[in-house]
C-alpha atoms as a PDB file:
ATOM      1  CA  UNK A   1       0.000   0.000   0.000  1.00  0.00           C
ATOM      2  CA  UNK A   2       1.321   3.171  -0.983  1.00  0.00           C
ATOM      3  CA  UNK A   3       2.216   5.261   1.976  1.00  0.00           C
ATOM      4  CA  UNK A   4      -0.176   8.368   2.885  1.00  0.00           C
ATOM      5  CA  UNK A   5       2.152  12.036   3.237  1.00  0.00           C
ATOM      6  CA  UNK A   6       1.071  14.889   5.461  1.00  0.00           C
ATOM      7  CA  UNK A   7       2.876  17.763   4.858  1.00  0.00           C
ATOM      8  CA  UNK A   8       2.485  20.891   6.945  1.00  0.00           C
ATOM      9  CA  UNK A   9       4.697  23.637   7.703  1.00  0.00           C
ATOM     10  CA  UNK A  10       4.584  23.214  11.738  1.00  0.00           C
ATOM     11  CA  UNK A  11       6.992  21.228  14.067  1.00  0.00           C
ATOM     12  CA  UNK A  12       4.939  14.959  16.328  1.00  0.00           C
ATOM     13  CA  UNK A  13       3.952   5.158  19.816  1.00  0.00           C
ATOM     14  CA  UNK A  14       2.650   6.572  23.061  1.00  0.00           C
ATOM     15  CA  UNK A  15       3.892   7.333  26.318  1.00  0.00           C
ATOM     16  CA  UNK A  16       6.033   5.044  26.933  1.00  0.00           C
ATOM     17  CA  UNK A  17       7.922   4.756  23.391  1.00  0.00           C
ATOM     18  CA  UNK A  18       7.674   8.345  23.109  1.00  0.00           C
ATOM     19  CA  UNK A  19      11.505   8.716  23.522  1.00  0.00           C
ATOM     20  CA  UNK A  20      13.212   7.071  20.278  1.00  0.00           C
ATOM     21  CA  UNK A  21      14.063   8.672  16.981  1.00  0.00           C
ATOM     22  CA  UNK A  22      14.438   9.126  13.113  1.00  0.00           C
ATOM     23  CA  UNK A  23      15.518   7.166   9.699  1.00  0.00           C
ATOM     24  CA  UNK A  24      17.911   4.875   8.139  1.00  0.00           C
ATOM     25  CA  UNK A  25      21.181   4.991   5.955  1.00  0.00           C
ATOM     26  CA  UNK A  26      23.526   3.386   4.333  1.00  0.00           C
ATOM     27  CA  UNK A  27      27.273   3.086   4.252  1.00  0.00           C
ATOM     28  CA  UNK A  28      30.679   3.685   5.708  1.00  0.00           C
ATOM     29  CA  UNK A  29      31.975   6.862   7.389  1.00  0.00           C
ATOM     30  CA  UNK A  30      34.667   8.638   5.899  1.00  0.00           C
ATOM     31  CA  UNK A  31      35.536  11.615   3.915  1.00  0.00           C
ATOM     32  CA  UNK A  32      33.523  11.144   0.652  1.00  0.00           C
ATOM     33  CA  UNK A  33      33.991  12.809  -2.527  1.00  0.00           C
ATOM     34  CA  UNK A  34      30.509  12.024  -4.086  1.00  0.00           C
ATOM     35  CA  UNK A  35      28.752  15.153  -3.602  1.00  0.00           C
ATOM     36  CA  UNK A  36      24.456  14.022  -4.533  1.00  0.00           C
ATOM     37  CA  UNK A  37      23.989  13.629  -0.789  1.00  0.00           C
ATOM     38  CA  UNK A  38      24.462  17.311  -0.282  1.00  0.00           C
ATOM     39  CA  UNK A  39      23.320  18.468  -4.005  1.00  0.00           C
ATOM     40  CA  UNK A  40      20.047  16.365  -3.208  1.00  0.00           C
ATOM     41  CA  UNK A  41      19.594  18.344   0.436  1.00  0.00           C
ATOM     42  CA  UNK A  42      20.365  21.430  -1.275  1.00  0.00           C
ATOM     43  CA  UNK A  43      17.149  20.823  -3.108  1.00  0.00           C
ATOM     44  CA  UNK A  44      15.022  19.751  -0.993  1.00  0.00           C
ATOM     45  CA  UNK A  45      15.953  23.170   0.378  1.00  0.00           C
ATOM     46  CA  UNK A  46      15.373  24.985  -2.355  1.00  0.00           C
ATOM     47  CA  UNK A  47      11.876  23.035  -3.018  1.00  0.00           C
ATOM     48  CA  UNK A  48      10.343  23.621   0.330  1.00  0.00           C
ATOM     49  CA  UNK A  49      11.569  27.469   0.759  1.00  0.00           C
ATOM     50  CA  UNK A  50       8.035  28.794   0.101  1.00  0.00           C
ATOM     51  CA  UNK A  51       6.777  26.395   3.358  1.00  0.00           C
ATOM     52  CA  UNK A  52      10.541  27.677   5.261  1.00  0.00           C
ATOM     53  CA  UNK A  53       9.632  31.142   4.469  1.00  0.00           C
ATOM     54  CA  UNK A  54       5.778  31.666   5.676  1.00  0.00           C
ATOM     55  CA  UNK A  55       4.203  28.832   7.838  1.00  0.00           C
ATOM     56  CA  UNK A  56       2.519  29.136  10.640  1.00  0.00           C
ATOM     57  CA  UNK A  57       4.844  27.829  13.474  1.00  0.00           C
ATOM     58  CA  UNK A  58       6.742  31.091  12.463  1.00  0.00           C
ATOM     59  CA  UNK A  59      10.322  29.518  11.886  1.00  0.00           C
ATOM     60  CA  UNK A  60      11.920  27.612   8.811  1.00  0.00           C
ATOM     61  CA  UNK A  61      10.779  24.576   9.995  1.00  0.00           C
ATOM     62  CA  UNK A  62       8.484  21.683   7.782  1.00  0.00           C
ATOM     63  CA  UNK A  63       7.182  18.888   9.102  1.00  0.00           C
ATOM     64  CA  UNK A  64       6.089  16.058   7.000  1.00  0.00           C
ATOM     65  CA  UNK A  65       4.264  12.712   8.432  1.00  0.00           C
ATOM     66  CA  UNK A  66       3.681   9.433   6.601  1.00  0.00           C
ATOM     67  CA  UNK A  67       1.810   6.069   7.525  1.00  0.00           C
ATOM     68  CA  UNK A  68       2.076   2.931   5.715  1.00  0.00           C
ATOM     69  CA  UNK A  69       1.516  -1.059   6.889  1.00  0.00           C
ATOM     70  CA  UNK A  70       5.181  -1.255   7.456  1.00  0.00           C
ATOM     71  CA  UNK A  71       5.251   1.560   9.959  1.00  0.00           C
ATOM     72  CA  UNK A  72       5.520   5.268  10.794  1.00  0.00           C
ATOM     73  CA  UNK A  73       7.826   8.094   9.703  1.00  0.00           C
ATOM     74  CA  UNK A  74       8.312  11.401  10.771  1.00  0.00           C
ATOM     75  CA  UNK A  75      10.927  14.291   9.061  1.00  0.00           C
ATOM     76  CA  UNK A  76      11.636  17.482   9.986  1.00  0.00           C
ATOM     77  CA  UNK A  77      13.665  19.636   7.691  1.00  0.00           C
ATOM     78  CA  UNK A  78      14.658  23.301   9.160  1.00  0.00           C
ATOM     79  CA  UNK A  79      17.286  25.989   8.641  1.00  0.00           C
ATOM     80  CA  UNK A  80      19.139  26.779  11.851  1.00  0.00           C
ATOM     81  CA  UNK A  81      20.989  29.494  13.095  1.00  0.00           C
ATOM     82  CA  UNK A  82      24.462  27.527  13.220  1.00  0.00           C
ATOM     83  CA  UNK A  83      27.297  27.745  11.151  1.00  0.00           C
ATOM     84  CA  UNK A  84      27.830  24.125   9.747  1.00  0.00           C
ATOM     85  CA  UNK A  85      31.022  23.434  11.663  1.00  0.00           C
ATOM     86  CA  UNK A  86      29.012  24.239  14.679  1.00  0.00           C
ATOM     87  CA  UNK A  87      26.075  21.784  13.897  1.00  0.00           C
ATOM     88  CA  UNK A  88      28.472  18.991  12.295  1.00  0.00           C
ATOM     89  CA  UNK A  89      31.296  18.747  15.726  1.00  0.00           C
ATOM     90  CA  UNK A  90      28.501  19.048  17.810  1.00  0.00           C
ATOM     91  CA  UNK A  91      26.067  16.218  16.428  1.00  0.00           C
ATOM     92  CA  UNK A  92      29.356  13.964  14.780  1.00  0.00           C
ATOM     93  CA  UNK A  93      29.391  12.005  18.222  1.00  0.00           C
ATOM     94  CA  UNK A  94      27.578   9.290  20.069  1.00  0.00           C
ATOM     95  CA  UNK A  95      28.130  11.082  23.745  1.00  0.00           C
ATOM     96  CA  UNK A  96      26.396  14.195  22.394  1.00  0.00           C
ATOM     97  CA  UNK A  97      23.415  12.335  20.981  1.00  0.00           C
ATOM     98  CA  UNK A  98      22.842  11.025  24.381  1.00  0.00           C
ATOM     99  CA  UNK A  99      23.346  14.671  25.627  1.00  0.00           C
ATOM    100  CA  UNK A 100      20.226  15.279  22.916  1.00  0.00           C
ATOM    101  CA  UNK A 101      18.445  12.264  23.363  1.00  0.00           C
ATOM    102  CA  UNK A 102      17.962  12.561  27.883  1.00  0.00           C
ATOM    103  CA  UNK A 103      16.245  15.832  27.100  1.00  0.00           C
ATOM    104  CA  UNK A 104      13.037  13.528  25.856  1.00  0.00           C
ATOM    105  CA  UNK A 105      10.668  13.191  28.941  1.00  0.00           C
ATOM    106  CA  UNK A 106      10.316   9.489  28.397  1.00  0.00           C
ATOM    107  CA  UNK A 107      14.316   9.194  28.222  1.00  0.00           C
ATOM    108  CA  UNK A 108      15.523   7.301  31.212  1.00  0.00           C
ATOM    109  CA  UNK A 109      19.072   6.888  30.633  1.00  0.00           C
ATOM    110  CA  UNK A 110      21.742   7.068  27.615  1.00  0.00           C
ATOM    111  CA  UNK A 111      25.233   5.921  27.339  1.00  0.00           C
ATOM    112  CA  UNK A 112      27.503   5.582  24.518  1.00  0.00           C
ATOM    113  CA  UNK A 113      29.531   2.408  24.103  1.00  0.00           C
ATOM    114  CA  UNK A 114      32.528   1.811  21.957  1.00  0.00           C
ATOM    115  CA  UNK A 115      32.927  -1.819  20.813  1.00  0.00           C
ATOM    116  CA  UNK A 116      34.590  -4.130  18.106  1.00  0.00           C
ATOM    117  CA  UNK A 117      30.962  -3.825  16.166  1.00  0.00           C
ATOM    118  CA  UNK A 118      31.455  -0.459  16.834  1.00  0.00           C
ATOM    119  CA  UNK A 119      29.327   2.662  18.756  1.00  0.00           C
ATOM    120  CA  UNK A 120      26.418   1.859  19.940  1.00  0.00           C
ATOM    121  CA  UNK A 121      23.797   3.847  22.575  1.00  0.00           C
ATOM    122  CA  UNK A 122      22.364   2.035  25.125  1.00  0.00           C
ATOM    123  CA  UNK A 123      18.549   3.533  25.800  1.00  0.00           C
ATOM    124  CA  UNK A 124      16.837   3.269  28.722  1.00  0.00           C
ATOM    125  CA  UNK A 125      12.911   4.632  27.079  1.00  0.00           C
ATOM    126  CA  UNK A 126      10.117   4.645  30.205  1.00  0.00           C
ATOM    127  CA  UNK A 127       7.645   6.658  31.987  1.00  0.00           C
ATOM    128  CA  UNK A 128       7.239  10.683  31.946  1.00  0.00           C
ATOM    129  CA  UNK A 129       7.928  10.540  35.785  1.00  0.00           C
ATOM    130  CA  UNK A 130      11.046   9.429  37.741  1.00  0.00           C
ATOM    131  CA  UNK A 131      11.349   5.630  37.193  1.00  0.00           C
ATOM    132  CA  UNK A 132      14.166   2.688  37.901  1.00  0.00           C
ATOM    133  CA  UNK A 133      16.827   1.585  35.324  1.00  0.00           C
ATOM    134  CA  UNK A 134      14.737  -1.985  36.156  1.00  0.00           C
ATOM    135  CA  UNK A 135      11.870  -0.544  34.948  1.00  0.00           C
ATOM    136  CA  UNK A 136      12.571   1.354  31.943  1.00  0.00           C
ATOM    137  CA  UNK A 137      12.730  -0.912  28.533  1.00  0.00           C
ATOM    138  CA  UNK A 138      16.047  -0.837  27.270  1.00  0.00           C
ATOM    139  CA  UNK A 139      16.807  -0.426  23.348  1.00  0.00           C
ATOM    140  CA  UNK A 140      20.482  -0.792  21.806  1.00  0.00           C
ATOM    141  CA  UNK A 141      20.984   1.800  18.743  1.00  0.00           C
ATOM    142  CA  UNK A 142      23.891   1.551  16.464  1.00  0.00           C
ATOM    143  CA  UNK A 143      25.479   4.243  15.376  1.00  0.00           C
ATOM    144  CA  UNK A 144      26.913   4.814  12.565  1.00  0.00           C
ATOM    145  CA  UNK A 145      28.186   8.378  10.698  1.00  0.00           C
ATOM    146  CA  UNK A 146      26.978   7.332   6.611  1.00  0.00           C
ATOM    147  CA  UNK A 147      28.370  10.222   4.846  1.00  0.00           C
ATOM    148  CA  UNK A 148      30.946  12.823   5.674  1.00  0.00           C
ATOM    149  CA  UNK A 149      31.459  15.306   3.179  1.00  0.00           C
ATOM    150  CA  UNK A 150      32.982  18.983   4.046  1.00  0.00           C
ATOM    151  CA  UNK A 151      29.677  20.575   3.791  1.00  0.00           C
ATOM    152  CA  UNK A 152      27.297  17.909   4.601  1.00  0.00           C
ATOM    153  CA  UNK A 153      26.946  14.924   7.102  1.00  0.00           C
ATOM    154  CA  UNK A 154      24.603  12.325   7.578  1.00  0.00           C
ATOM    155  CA  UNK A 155      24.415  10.102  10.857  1.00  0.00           C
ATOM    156  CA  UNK A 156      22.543   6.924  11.348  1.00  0.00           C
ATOM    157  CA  UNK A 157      21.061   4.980  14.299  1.00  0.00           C
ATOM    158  CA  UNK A 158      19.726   1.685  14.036  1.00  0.00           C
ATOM    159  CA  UNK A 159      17.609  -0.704  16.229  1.00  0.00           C
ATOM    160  CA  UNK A 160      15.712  -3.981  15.789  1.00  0.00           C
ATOM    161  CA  UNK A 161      13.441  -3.959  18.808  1.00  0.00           C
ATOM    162  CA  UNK A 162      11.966  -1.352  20.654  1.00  0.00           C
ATOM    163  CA  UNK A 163       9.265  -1.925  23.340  1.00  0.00           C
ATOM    164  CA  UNK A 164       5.811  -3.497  23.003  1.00  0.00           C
ATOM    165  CA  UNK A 165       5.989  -5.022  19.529  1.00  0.00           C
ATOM    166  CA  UNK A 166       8.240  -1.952  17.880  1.00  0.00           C
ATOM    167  CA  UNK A 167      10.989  -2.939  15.638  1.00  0.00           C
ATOM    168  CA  UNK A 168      13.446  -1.484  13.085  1.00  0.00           C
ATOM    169  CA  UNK A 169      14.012   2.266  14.698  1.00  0.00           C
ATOM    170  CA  UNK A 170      15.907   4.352  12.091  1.00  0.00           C
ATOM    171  CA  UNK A 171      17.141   7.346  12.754  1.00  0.00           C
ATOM    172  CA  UNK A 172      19.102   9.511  10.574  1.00  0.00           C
ATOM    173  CA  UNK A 173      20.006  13.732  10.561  1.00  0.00           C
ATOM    174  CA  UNK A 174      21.432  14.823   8.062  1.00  0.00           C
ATOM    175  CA  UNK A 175      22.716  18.231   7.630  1.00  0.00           C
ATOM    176  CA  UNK A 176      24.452  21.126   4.808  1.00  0.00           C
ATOM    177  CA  UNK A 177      25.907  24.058   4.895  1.00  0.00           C
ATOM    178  CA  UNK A 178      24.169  27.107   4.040  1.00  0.00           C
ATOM    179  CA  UNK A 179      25.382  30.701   3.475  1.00  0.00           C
ATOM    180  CA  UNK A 180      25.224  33.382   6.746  1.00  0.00           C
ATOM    181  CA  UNK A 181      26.513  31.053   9.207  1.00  0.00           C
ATOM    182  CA  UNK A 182      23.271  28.648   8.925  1.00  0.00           C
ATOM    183  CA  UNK A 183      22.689  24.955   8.240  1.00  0.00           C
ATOM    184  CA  UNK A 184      19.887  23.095   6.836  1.00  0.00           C
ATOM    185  CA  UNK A 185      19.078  20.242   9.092  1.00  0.00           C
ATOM    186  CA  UNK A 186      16.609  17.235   7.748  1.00  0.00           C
ATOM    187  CA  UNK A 187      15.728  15.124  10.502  1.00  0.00           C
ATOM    188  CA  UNK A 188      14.132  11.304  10.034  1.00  0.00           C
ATOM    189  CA  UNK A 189      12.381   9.417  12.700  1.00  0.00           C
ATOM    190  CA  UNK A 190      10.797   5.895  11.698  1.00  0.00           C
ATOM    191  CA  UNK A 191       9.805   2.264  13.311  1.00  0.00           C
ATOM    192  CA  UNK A 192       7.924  -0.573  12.504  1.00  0.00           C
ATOM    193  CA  UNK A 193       4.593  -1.899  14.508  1.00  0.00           C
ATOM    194  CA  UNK A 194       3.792  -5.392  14.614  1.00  0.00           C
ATOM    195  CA  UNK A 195       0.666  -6.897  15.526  1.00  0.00           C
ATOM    196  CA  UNK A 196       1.574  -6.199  19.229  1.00  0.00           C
ATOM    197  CA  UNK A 197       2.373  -2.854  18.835  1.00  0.00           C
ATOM    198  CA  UNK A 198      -0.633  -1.919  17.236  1.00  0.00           C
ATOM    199  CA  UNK A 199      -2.558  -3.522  20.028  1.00  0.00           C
ATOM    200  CA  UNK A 200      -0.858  -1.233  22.806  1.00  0.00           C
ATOM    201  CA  UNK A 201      -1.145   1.600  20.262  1.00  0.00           C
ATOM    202  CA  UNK A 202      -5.311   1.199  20.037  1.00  0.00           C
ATOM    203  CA  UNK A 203      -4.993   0.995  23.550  1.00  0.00           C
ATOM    204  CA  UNK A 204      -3.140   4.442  24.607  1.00  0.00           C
ATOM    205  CA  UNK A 205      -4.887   6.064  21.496  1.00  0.00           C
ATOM    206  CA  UNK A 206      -8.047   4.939  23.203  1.00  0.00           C
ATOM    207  CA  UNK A 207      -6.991   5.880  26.844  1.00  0.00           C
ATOM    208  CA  UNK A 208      -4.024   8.226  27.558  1.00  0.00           C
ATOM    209  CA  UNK A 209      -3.669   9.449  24.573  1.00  0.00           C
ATOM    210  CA  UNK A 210      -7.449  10.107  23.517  1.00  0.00           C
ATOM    211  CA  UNK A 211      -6.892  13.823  23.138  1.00  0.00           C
ATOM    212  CA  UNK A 212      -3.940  13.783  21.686  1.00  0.00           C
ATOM    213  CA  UNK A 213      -2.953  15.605  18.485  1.00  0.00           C
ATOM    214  CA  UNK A 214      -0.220  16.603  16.068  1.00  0.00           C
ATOM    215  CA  UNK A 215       0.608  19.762  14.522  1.00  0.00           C
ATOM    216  CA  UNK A 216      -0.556  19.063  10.717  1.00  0.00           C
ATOM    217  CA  UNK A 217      -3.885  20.912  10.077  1.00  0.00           C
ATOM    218  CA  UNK A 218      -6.942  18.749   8.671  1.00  0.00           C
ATOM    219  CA  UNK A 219      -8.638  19.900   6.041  1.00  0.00           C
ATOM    220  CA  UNK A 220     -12.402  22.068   6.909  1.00  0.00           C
ATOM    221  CA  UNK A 221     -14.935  19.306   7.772  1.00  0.00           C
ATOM    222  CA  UNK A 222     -18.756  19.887   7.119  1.00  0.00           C
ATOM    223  CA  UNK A 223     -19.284  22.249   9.850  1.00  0.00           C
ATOM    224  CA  UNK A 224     -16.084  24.355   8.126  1.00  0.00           C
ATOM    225  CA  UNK A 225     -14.229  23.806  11.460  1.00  0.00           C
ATOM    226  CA  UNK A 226     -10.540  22.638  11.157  1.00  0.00           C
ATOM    227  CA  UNK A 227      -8.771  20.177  13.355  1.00  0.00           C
ATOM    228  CA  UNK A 228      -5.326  18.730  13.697  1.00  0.00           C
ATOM    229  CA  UNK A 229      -3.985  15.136  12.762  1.00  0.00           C
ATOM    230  CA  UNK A 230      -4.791  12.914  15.432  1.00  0.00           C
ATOM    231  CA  UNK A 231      -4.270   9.148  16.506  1.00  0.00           C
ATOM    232  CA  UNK A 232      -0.567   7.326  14.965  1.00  0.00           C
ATOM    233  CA  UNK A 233       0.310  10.361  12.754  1.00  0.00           C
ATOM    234  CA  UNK A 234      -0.377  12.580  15.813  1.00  0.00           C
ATOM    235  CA  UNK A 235       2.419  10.198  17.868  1.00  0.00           C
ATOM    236  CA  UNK A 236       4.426  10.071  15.110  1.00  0.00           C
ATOM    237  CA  UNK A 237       3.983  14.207  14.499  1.00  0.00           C
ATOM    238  CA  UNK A 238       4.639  14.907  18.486  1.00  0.00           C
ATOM    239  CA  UNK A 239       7.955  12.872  19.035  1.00  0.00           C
ATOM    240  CA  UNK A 240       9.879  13.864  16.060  1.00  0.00           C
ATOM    241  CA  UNK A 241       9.024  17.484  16.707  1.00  0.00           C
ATOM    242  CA  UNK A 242      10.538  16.923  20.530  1.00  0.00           C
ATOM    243  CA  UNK A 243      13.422  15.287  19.057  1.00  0.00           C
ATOM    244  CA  UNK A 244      13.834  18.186  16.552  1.00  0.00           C
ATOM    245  CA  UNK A 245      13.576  20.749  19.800  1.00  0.00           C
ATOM    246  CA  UNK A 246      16.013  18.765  21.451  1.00  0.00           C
ATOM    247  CA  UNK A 247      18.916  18.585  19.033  1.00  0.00           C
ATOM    248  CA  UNK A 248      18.202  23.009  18.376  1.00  0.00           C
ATOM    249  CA  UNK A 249      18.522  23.331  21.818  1.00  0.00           C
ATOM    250  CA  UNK A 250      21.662  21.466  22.299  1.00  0.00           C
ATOM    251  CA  UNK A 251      23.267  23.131  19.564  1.00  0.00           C
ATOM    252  CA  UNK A 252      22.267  26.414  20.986  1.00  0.00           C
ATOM    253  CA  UNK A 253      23.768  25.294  24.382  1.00  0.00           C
ATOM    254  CA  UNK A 254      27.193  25.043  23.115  1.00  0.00           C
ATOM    255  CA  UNK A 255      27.559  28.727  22.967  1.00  0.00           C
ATOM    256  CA  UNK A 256      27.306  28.310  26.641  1.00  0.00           C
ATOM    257  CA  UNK A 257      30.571  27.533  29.243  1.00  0.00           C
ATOM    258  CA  UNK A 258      30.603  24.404  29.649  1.00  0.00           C
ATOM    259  CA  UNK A 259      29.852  24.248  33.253  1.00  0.00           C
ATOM    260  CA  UNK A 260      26.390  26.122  31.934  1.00  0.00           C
ATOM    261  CA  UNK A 261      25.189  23.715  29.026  1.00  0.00           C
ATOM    262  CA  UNK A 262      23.248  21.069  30.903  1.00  0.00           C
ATOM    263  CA  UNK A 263      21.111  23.618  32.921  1.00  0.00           C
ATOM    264  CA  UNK A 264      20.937  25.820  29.121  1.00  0.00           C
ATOM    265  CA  UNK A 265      19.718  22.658  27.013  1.00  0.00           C
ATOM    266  CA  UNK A 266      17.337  21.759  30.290  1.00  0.00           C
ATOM    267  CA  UNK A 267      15.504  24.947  30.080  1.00  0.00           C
ATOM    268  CA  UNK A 268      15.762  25.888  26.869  1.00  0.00           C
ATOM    269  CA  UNK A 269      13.762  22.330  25.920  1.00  0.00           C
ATOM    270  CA  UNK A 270      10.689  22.733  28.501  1.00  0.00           C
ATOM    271  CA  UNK A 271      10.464  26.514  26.957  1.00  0.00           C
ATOM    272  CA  UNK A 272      10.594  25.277  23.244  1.00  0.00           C
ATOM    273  CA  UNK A 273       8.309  22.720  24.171  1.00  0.00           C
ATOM    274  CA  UNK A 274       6.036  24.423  26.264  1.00  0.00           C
ATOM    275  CA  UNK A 275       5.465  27.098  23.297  1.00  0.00           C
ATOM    276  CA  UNK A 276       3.059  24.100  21.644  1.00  0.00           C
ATOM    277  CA  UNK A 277       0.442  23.125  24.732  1.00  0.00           C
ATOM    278  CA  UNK A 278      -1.420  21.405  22.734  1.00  0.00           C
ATOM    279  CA  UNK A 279       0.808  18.578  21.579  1.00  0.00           C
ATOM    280  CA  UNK A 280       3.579  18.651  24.087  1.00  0.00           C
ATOM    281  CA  UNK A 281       2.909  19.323  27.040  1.00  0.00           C
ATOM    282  CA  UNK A 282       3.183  16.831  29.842  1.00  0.00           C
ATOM    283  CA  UNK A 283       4.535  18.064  33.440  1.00  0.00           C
ATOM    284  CA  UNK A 284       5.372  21.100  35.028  1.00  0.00           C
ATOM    285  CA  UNK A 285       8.621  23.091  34.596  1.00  0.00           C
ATOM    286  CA  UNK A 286       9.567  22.379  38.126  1.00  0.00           C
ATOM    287  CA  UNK A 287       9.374  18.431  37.883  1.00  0.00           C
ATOM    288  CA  UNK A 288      10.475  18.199  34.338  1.00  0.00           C
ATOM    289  CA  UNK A 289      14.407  19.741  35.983  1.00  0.00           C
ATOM    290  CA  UNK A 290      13.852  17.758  39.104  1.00  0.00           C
ATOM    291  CA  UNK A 291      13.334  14.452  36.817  1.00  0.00           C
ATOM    292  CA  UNK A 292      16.212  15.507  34.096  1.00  0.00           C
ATOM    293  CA  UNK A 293      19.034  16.504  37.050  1.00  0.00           C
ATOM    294  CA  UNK A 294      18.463  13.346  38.397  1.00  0.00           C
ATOM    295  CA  UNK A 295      18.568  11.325  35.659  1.00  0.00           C
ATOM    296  CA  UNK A 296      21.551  12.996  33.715  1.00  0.00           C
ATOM    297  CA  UNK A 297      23.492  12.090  37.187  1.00  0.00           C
ATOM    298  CA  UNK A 298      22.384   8.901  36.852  1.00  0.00           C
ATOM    299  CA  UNK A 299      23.379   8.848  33.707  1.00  0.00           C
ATOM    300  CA  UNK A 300      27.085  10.105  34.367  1.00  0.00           C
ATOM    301  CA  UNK A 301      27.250   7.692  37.123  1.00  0.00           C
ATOM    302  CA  UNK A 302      25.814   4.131  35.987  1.00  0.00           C
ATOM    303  CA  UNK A 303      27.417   2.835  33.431  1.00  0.00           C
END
């Protein structure tokens, strides 16, 4: 079945998965010469900048959705305010995407392992509230850097289970240089749901996550009133949109001392977060920081 696209110029299976992250690639690191990865960005770029230019979440951000019977998919494609050096040291390494990936709410724990398979994070994915390690599913990503060029990147993270019936998270950023000190980021999120997962899906859909929504706008109904996306595409909307928030507001941190960052990205997420009520919001400043110092501690400590 041919996957259905949602495409809307605004920043998106369920509480407990809502922690993992973006799309799949290909091949070897290394300094390539083939330059189509970053032509092919460079288009995309230049294809969406009507949506970059006037949307309504009032940033050069798109968001774009997709369902199929193999899965979900979420991308993100935005132009930051970093100069590509910036946005490639910073996001070229595994202990930084665990610095990006603890922001998430239902992120329990992240720590980057070097072995003779090579890098992989180990992801502790849970509740929105303090939990144990023993309680918290854990999920192994690979990680891999795909493409290195020197205006363009692309990293990979790979994993073949996830919690309740998930499988085959693929997560991939990619990333080009653009003139004025800015970068054009295009951010994948995308799993699989078997029959199990669909199961616990219906269920949250049904329950916690009844009122849900994403940020795509429906077309007018019959009574000429507009809604947005609900149900998977709504999960699907909502955690690659936090993911998205969390890698800006690293990047942003690291104009900060380094004794500074962790409390910068902290608060800099809830705010970003908090600007969309509707979809994100979950907890309260105050126990979101009490949660995240504890668990980045954790995090430093238990290996």
């Amino acid at each position: 079945m041919t996957p259905q696209r949602y495409q809307h110029s605004w920043p998106g299976i369920w509480q407990c998965l809502a922690g993992i992250v973006f799309a799949c690639g290909g091949c070897n690191a290394g300094a390539a010469t083939d330059t189509a990865p970053a032509s092919a960005l460079r288009g995309v770029y230049t294809r969406l900048a009507p949506a970059l230019a006037h949307n309504a979440f009032g940033q050069p951000l798109v968001l774009e959705s997709a369902e199929s019977t193999k899965g979900l998919t979420g991308d993100i494609y935005a132009v930051v305010p970093y100069p590509f050096a910036a946005v490639s040291t910073g996001m070229k390494s595994a202990e930084h995407w665990c610095d990006v990936m603890i922001l998430h709410i239902n992120t329990k724990y992240c720590h980057a392992v070097a072995g003779p398979q090579g890098t992989r994070l180990s992801v502790n994915i849970g509740k929105k509230t303090p939990q144990a390690m023993a309680d918290a599913t854990r999920v192994e990503f690979q990680y891999n850097e795909t493409r290195t060029l020197q205006n363009y990147f692309a990293i990979t993270l790979t994993a073949r289970q996830g919690p309740l019936g998930t499988s085959n998270y693929r997560i991939r950023l990619e990333a080009v240089e653009l003139p004025d000190k800015q970068s054009f980021l295009h951010l994948t999120y995308a799993y699989g749901v078997g029959f199990a997962g669909r199961l616990a899906m219906q269920t949250y859909l049904a329950t916690l996550g009844a009122d849900k929504v994403g940020f795509t706008r429906l077309a007018p109904g019959a009574d000429g009133q507009t809604g947005y996306v609900a149900g998977v595409r709504g999960v699907v909307e909502r955690n690659t949109m936090r993911y998205y928030l969390a890698i800006d507001s690293f990047l942003a941190s690291q104009r900060e001392s380094p004794a500074a960052q962790l409390e910068h990205r902290l608060q800099s997420w809830f705010s970003a977060v908090e600007r969309y009520p509707r979809q994100l919001h979950e907890v309260d400043r105050p126990d979101y920081l009490t949660m995240k110092r504890a668990e980045v501690l954790r995090q430093q400590t238990l290996y």
